[in-house]
Protein backbone atom coordinates (compact mmCIF):
# COMPACT_ATOMS: atom_id res chain seq x y z
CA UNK A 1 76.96 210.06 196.50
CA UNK A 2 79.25 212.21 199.04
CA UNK A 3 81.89 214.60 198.82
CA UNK A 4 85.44 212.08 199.75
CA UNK A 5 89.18 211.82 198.82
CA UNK A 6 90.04 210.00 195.66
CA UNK A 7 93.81 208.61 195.86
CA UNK A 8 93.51 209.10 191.64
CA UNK A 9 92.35 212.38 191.49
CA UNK A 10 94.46 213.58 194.28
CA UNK A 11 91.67 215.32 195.36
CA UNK A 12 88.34 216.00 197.37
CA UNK A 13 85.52 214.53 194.52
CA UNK A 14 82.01 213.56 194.43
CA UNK A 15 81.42 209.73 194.29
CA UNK A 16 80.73 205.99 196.07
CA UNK A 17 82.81 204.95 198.33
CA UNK A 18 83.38 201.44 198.12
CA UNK A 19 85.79 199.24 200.85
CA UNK A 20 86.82 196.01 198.83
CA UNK A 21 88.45 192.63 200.31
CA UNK A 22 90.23 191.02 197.77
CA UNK A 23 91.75 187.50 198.50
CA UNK A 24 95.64 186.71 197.07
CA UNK A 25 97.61 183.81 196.64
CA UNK A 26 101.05 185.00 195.72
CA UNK A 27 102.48 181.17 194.87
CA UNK A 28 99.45 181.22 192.12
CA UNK A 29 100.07 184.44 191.18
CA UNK A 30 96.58 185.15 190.96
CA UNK A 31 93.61 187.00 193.27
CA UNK A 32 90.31 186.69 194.02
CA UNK A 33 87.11 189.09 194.89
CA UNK A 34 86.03 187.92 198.46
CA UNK A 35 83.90 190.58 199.89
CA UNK A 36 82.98 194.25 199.17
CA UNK A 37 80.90 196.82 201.04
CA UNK A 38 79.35 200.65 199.96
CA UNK A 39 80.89 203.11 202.14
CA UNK A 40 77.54 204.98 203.29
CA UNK A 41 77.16 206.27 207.06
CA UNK A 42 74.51 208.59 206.90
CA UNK A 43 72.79 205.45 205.94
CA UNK A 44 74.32 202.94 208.29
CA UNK A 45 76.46 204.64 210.63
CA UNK A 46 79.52 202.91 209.82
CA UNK A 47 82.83 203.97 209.02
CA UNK A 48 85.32 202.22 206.69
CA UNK A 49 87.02 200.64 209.62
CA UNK A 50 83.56 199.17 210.86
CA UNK A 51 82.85 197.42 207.31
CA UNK A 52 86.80 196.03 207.50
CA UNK A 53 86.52 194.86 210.54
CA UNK A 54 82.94 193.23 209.66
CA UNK A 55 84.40 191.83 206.74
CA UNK A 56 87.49 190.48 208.65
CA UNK A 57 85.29 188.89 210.75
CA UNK A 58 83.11 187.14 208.01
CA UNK A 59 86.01 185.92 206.34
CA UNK A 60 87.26 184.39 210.07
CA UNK A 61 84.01 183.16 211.66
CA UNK A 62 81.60 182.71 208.69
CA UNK A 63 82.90 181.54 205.63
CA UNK A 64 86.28 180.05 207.57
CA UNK A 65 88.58 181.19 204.76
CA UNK A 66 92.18 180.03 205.78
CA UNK A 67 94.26 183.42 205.56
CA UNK A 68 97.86 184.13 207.21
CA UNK A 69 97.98 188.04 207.16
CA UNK A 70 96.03 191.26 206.04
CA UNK A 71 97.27 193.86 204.13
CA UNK A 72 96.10 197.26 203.79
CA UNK A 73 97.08 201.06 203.18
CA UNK A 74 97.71 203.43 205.87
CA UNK A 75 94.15 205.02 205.94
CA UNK A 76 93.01 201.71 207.72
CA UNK A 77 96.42 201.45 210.25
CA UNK A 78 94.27 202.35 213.29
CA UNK A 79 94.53 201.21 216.73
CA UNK A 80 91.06 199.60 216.44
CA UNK A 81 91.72 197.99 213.19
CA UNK A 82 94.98 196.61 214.21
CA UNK A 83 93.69 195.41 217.37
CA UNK A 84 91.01 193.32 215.91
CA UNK A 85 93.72 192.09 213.20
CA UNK A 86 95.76 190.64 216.51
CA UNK A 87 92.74 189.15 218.47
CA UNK A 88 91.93 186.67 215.66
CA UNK A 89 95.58 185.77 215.57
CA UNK A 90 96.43 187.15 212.39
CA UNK A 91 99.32 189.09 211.09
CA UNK A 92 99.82 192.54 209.17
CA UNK A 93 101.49 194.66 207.25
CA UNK A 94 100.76 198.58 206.82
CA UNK A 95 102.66 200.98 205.85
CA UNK A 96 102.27 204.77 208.47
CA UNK A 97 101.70 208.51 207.58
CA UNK A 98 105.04 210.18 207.48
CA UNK A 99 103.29 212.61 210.15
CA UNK A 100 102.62 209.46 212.56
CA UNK A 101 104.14 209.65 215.70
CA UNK A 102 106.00 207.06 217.14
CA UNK A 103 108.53 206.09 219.71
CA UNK A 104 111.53 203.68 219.36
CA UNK A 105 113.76 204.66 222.31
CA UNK A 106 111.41 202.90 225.38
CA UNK A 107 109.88 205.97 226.92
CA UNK A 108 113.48 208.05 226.69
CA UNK A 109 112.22 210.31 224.77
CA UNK A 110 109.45 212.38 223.48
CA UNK A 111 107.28 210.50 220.40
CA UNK A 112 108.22 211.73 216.85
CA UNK A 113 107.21 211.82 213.12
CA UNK A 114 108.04 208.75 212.00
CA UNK A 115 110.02 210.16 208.66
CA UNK A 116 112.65 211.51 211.29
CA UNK A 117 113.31 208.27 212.94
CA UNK A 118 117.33 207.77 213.03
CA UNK A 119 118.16 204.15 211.22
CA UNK A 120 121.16 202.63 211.77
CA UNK A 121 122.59 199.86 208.80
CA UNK A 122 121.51 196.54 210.82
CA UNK A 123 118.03 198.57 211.31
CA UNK A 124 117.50 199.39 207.82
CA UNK A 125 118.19 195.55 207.00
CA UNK A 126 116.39 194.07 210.31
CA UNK A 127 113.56 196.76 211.15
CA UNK A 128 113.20 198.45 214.62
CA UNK A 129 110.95 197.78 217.53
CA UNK A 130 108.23 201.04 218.23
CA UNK A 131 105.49 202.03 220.08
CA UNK A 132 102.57 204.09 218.07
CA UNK A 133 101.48 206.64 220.05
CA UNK A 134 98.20 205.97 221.44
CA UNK A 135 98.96 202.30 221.51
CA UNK A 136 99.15 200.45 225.16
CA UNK A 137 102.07 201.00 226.92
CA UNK A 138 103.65 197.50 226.54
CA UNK A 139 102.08 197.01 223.06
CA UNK A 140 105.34 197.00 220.25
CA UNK A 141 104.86 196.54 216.88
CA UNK A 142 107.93 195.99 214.17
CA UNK A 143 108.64 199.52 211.89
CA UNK A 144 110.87 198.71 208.49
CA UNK A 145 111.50 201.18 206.08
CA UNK A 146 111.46 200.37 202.50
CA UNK A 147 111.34 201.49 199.11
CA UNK A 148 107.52 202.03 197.83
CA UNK A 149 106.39 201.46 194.54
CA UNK A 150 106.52 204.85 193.53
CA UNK A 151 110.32 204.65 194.50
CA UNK A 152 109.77 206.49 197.12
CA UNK A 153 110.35 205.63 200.90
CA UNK A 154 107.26 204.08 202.81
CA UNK A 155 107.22 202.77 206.30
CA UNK A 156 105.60 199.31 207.28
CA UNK A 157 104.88 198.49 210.38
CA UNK A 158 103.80 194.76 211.03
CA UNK A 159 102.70 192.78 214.27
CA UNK A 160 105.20 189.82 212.85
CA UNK A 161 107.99 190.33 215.14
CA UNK A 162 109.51 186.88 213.84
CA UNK A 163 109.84 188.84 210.48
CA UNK A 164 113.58 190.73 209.81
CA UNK A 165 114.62 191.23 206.45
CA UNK A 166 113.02 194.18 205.01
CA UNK A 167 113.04 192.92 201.52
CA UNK A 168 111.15 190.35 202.87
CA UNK A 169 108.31 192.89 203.72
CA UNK A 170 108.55 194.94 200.56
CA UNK A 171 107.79 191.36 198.78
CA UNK A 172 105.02 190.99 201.09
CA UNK A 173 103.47 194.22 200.63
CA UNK A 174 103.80 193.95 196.64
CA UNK A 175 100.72 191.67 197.37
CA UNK A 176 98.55 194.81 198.10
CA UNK A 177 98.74 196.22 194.67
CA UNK A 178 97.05 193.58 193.68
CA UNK A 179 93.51 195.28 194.91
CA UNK A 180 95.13 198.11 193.47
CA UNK A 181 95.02 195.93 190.06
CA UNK A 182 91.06 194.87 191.00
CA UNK A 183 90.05 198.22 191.36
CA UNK A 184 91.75 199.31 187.62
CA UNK A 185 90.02 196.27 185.47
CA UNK A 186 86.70 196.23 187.54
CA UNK A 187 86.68 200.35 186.94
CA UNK A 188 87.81 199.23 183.23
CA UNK A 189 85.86 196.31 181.87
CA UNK A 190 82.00 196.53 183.51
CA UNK A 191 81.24 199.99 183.31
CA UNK A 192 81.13 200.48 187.52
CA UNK A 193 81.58 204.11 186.91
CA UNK A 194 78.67 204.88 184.53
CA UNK A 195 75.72 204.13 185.98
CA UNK A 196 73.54 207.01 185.25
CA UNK A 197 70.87 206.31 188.30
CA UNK A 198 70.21 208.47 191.12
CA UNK A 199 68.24 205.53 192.93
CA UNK A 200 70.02 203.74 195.55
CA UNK A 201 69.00 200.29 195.33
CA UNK A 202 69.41 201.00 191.61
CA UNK A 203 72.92 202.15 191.85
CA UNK A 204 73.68 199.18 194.86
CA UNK A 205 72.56 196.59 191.84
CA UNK A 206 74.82 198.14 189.11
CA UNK A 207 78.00 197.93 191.70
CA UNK A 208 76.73 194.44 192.90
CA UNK A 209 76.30 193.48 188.82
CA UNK A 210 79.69 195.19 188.10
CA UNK A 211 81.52 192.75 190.95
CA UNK A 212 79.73 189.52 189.17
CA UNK A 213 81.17 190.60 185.41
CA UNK A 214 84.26 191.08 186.83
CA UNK A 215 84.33 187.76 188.45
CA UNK A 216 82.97 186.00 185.52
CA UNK A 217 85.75 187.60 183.12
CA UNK A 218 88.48 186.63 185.40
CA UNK A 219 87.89 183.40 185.39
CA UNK A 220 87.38 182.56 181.78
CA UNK A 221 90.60 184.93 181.44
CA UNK A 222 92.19 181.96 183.56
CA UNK A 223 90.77 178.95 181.88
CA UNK A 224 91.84 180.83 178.36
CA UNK A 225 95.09 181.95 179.15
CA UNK A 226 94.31 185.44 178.10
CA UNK A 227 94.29 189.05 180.01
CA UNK A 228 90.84 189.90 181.33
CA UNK A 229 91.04 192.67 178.50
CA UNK A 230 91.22 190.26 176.13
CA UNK A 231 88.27 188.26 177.57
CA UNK A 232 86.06 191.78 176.77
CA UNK A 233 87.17 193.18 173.77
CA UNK A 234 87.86 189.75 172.21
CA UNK A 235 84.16 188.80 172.66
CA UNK A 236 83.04 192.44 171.78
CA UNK A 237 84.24 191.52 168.39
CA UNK A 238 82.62 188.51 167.87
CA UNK A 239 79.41 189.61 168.99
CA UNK A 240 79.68 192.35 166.18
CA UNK A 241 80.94 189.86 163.74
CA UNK A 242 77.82 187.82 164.07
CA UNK A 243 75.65 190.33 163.79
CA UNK A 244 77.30 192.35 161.27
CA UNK A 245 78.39 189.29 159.29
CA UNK A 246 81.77 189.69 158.61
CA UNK A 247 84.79 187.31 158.55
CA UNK A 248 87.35 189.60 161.25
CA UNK A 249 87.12 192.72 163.14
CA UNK A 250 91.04 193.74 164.15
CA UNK A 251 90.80 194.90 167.82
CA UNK A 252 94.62 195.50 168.06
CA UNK A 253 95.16 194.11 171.27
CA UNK A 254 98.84 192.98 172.08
């Protein structure tokens, strides 16, 4: 338990960090749970980049999972991180702080926030060619600007140079909510946030439990054709119709 930001509560809050690598096929429609790890460096030493980059790495040189790109929110759009991304040949997509400083004008000018670049109309379409500051000198990555899903402007940068049509990379980075999506049903449907323990193996089993019930509920909700809620609450109320002997319990689910 330490004191860290929480995107939900807007806010500084006491809780478990935990960095999550979630797998998605977009022509299926459908994503998987591949690897998760608990944020704790007064235990380990590691920060949240070290666990992606260990998990990155798994995925690559362990369990050989065949992957095109990584996507990931603008906490993890380090030099580091993105650096490891390109030496295993992969492709991402990120979107930047507003307060990021960049450079698209070669070394003409000073670097800027990157929510005061200029755009012209074949930019806004095609994307623009910067340098991040602290980046090497000859190191370019592709900036786009598009509309978030908050409808409100977010700006993707992505080592895909080959890529120019920015709704292409707003359809790309709908993908990420998909963790998003994980991290609301998982929170949801097992309970991950009630574990009254203070023990840490105790509370590492609960999370590690949690990640197998979500698993398990996802795929039934596949093979059934029904929404993971429906999985739970659906076999809630049989459970209580067998034991309380009665024909139908209405759950009202839609």
């Amino acid at each position: 338990m330490r004191r860290q930001y929480s995107g939900n509560a807007q806010g500084v809050i006491n809780g478990i960090g935990v960095v999550t690598c979630v797998y998605v096929n977009p022509q299926e429609d459908r994503f998987w749970l591949i690897d998760y790890r608990i944020y704790d460096p007064q235990g380990d030493g590691k920060t949240k980049w070290d666990h992606l980059k260990d998990m990155l790495s798994g995925l690559v040189y362990q369990k050989r999972l065949p992957f095109t790109g990584v996507l990931m929110d603008s906490g993890y759009a380090t030099k580091t991180v993105m650096r490891h991304i390109e030496q295993m040949q992969k492709t991402y997509y990120c979107p930047l702080k507003t307060n990021r400083r960049v450079d698209d004008s070669a070394g003409t000018t000073p670097y800027q926030r990157v929510d005061s670049l200029t755009w012209t109309k074949a930019q806004r379409k095609q994307g623009k060619s910067i340098k991040i500051r602290g980046f090497p000198k000859d190191h370019k990555v592709k900036l786009f600007r598009v509309a978030s899903a908050a409808r409100r402007t977010a700006y993707v940068v992505t080592n895909d140079h080959a890529q120019n049509d920015s709704s292409g990379v707003q359809q790309v980075c709908h993908q990420r909510w998909k963790i998003e999506q994980f991290h609301r049903e998982v929170k949801q449907v097992t309970g991950l946030e009630k574990c009254q323990c203070r023990l840490a193996r105790i509370v590492r089993n609960h999370i590690g439990c949690a990640m197998l019930v979500w698993i398990r509920l996802e795929q039934v909700a596949y093979q059934t054709g029904q929404t993971i809620y429906q999985v739970k609450y659906r076999g809630v109320a049989d459970f209580l119709r067998q034991q309380l002997k009665v024909p139908h319990i209405p759950m009202g689910i839609a």
